[in-house]
C-alpha atoms as a PDB file:
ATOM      1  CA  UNK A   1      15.329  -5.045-165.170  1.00  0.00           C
ATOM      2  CA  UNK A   2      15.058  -3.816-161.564  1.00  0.00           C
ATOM      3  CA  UNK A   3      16.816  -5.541-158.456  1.00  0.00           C
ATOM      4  CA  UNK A   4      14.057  -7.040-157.208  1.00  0.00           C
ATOM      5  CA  UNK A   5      13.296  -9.135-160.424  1.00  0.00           C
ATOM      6  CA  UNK A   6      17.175  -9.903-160.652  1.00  0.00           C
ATOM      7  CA  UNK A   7      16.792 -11.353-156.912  1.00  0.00           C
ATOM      8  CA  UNK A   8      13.764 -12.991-157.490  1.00  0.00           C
ATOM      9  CA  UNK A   9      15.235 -15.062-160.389  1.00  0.00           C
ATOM     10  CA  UNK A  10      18.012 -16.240-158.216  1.00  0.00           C
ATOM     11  CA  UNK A  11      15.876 -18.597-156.048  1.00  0.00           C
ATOM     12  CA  UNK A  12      17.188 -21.817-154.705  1.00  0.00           C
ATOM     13  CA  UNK A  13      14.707 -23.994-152.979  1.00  0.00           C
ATOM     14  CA  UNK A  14      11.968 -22.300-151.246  1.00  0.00           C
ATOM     15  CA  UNK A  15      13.182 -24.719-148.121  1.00  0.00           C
ATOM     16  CA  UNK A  16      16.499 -23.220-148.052  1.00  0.00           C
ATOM     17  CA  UNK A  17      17.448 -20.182-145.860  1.00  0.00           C
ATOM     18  CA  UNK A  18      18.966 -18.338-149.186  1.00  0.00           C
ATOM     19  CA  UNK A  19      16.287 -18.499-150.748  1.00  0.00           C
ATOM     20  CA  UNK A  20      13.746 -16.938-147.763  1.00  0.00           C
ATOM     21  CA  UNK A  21      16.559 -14.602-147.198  1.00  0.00           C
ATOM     22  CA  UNK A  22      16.366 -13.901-150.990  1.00  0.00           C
ATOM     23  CA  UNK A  23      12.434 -13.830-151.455  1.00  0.00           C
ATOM     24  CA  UNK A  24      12.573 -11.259-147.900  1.00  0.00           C
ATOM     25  CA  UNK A  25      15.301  -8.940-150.229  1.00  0.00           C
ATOM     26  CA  UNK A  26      13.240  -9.178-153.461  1.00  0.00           C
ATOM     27  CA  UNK A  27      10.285  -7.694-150.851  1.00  0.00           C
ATOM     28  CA  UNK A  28      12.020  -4.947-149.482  1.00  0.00           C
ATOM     29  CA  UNK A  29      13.235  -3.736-152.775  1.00  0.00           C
ATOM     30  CA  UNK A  30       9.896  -3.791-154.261  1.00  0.00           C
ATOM     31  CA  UNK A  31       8.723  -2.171-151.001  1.00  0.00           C
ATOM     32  CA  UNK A  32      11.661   0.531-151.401  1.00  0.00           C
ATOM     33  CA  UNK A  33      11.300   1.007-155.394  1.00  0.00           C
ATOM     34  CA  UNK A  34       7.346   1.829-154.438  1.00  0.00           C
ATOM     35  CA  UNK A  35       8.238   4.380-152.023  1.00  0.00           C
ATOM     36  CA  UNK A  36      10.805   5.944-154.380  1.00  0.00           C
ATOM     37  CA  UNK A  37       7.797   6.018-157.099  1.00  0.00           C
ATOM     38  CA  UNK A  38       5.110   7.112-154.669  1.00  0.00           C
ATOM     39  CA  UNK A  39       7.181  10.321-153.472  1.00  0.00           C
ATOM     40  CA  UNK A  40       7.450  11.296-157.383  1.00  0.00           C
ATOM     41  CA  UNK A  41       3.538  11.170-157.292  1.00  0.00           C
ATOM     42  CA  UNK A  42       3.516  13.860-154.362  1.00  0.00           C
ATOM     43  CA  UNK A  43       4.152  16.932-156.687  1.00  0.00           C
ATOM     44  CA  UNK A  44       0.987  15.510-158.949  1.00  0.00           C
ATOM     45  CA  UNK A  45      -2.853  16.335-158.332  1.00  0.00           C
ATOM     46  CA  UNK A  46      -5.769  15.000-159.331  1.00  0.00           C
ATOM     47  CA  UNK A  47      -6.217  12.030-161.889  1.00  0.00           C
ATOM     48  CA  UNK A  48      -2.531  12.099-162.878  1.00  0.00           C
ATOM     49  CA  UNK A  49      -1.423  11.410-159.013  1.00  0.00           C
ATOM     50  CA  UNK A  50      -4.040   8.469-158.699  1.00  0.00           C
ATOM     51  CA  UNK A  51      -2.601   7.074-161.648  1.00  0.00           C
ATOM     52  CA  UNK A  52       0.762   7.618-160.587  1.00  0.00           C
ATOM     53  CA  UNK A  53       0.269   6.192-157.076  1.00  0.00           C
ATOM     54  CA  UNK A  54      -1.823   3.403-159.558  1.00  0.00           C
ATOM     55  CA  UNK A  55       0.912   2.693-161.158  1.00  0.00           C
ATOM     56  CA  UNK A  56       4.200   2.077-158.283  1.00  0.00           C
ATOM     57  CA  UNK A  57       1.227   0.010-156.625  1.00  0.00           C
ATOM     58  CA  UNK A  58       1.415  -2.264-159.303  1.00  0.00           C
ATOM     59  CA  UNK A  59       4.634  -2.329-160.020  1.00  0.00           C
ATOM     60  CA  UNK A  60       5.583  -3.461-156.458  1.00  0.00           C
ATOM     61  CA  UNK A  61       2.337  -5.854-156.766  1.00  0.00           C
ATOM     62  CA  UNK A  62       4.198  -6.912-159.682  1.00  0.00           C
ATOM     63  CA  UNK A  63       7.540  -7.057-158.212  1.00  0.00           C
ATOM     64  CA  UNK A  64       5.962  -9.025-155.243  1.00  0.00           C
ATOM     65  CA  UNK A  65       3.919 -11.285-156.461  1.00  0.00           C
ATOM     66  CA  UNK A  66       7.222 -12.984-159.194  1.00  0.00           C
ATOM     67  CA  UNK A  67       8.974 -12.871-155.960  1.00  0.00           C
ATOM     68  CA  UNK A  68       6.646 -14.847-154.121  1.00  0.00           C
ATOM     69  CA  UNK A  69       5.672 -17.183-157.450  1.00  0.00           C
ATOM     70  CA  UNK A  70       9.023 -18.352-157.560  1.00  0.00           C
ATOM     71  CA  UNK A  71       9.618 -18.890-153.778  1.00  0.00           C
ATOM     72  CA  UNK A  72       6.873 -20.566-152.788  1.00  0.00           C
ATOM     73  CA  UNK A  73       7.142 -22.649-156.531  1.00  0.00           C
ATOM     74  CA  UNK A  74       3.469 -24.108-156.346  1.00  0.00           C
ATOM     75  CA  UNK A  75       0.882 -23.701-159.417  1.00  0.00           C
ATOM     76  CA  UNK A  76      -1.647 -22.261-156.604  1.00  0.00           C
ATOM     77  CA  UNK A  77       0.598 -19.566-155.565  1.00  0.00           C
ATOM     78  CA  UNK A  78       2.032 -18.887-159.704  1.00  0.00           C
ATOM     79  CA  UNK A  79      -2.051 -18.885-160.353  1.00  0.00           C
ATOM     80  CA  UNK A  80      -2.667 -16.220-157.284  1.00  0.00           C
ATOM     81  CA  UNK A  81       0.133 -14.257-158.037  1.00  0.00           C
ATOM     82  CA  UNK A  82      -1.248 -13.944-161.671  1.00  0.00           C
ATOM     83  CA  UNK A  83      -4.176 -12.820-160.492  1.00  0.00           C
ATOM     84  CA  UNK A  84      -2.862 -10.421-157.925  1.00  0.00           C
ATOM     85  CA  UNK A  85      -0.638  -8.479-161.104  1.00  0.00           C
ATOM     86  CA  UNK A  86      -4.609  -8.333-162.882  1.00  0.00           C
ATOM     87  CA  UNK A  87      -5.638  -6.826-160.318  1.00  0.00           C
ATOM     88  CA  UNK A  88      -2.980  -4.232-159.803  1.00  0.00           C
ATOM     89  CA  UNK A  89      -3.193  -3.659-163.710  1.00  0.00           C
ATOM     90  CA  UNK A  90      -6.779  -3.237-163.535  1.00  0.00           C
ATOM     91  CA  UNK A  91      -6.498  -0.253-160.702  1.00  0.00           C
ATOM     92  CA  UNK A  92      -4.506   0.907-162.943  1.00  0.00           C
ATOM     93  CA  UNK A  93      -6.349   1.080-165.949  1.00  0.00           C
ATOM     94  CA  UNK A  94      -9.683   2.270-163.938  1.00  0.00           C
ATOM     95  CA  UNK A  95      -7.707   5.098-162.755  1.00  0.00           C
ATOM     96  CA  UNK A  96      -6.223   6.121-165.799  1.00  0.00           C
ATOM     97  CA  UNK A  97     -10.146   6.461-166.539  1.00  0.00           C
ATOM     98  CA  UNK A  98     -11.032   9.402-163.959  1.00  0.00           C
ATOM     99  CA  UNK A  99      -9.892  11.579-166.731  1.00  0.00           C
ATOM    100  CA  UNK A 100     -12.643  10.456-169.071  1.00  0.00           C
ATOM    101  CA  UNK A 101     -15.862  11.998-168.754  1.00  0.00           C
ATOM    102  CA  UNK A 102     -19.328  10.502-170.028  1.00  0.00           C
ATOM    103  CA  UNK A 103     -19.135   7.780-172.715  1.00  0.00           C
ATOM    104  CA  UNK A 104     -15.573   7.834-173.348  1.00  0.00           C
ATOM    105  CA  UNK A 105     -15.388   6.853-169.653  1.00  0.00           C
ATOM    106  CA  UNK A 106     -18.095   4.180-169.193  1.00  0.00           C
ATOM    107  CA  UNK A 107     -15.974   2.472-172.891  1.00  0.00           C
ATOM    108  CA  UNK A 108     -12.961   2.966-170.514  1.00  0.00           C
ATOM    109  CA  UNK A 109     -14.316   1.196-167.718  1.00  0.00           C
ATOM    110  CA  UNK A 110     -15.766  -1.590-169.267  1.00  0.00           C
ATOM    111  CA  UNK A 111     -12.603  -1.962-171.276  1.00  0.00           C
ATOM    112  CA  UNK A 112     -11.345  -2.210-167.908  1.00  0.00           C
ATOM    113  CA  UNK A 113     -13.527  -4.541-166.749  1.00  0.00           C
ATOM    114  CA  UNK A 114     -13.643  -6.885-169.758  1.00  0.00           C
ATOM    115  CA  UNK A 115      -9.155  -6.743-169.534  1.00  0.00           C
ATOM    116  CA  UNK A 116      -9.640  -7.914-165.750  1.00  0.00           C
ATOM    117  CA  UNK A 117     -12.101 -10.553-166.465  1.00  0.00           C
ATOM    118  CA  UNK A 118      -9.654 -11.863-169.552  1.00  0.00           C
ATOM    119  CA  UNK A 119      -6.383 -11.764-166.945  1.00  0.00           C
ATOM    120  CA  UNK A 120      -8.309 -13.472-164.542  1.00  0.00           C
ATOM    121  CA  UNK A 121      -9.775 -16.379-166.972  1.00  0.00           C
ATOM    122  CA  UNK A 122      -6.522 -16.559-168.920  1.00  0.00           C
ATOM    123  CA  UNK A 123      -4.520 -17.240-165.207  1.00  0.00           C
ATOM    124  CA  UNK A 124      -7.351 -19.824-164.379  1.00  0.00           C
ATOM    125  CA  UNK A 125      -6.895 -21.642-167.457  1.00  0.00           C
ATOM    126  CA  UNK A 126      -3.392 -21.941-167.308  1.00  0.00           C
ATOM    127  CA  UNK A 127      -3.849 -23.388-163.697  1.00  0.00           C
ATOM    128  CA  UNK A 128      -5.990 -25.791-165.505  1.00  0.00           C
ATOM    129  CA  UNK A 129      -3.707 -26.523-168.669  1.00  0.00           C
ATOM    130  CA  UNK A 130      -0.959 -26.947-166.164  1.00  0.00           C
ATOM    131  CA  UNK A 131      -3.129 -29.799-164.117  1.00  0.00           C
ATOM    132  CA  UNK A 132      -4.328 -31.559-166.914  1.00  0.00           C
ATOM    133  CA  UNK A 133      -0.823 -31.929-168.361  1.00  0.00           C
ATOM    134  CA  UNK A 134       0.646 -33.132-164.800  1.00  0.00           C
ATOM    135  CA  UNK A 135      -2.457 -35.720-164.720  1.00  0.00           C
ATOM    136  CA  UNK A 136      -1.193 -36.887-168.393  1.00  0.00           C
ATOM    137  CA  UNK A 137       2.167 -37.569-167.784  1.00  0.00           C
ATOM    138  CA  UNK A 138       0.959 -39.702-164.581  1.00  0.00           C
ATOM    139  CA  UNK A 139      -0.979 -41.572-167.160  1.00  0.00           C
ATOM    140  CA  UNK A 140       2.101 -42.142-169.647  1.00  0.00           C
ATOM    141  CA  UNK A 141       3.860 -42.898-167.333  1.00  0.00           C
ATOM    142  CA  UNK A 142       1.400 -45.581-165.478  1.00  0.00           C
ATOM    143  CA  UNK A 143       0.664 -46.688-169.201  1.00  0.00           C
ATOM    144  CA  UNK A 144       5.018 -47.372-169.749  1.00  0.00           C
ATOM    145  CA  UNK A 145       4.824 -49.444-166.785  1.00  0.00           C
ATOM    146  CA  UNK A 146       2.328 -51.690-167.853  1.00  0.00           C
ATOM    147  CA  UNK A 147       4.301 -51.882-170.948  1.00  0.00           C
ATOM    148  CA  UNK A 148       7.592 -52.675-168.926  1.00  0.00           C
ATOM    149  CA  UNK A 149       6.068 -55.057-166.676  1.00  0.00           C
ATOM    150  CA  UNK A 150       4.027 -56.695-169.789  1.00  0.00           C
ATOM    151  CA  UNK A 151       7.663 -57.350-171.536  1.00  0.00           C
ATOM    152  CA  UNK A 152       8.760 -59.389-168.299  1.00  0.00           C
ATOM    153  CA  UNK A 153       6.088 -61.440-168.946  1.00  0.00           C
ATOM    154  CA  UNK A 154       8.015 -62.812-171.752  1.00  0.00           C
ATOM    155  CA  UNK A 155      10.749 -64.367-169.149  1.00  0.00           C
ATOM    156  CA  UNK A 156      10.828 -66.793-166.236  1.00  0.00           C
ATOM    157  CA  UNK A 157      11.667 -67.415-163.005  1.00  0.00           C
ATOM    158  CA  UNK A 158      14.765 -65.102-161.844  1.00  0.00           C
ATOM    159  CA  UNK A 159      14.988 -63.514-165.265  1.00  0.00           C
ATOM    160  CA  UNK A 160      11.691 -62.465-164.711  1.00  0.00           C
ATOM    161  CA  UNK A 161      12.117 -61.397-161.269  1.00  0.00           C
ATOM    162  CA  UNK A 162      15.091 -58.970-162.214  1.00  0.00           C
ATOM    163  CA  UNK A 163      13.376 -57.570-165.129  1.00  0.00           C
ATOM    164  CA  UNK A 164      10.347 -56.735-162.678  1.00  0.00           C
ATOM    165  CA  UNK A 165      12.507 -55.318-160.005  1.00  0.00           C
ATOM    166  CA  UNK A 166      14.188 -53.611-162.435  1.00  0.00           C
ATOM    167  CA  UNK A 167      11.197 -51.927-164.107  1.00  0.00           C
ATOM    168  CA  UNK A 168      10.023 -51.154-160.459  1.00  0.00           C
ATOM    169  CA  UNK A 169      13.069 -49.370-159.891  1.00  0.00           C
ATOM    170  CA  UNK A 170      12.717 -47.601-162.855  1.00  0.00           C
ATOM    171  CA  UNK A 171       9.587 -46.356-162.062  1.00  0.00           C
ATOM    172  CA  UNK A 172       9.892 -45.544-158.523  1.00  0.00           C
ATOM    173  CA  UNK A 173       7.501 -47.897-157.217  1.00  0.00           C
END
């Protein structure tokens, strides 16, 4: 596991100065660890350097995006980080293609293409799964405080009125 993804799991709140501080280091490692893989590229030519240069792209895309995932902690920014590592992969993948010639390379591409589209849907989709499950548990939880409140029906005067300001409290509202 590199540095960058050992600083990027240490994240406190993306409000505290550790944690930008952090999330600024996990960047400038990733930015380092691509320069340190680009310069190996420089003695390649040809495909084999695109798909080197390809490849420390997306690893500090990678490396990047986590960091930024877990700093700014928001299913928007986990879904567009997703999407950002798909992308890199993808650049990858098409590059690694340039060395194909006629059929074998239009299969490559589209291989490429149909790998991009999946990422891209699959990252979507969990966005999706992630909001319907947040708007069910709003509903359970609604749903046990109609139940709550319901059972201080059963009481009276300040019986009743603790066991609705304690089912209030409960539930935060």
């Amino acid at each position: 596991m590199s540095a960058a993804a050992l600083g990027a799991s240490s994240f406190a709140s993306a409000s505290s100065p550790e944690a930008k501080a952090s999330f600024n280091g996990a960047k400038d490692i990733a930015q380092a660890e691509y320069k340190i893989a680009a310069a190996k590229c420089d003695s390649l030519t040809g495909n084999p350097k695109e798909v080197c240069v390809a490849e420390a792209k997306a690893a500090r895309v990678t490396l990047e995006s986590n960091a930024s995932a877990q700093y700014k902690n928001t299913l928007s920014n986990r879904t567009n980080s997703a999407k950002a590592i798909v992308d890199a992969s993808y650049d990858v993948e098409k590059a690694k293609c340039g060395s194909k010639n006629g059929n074998e390379k239009d299969v490559c591409i589209k291989i490429a293409d149909a790998n991009k589209i999946a990422g891209i849907a699959n990252a979507t989709a969990d966005k999706k799964v992630a909001e319907v499950r947040a708007d069910a548990r709003q509903d359970k939880v609604a749903a046990g405080y109609k139940v709550e409140l319901e059972k201080c029906e059963a009481f009276a005067g300040a019986a009743k009125d603790s066991c609705v300001s304690t089912t209030k409290m409960q539930f935060g509202k």
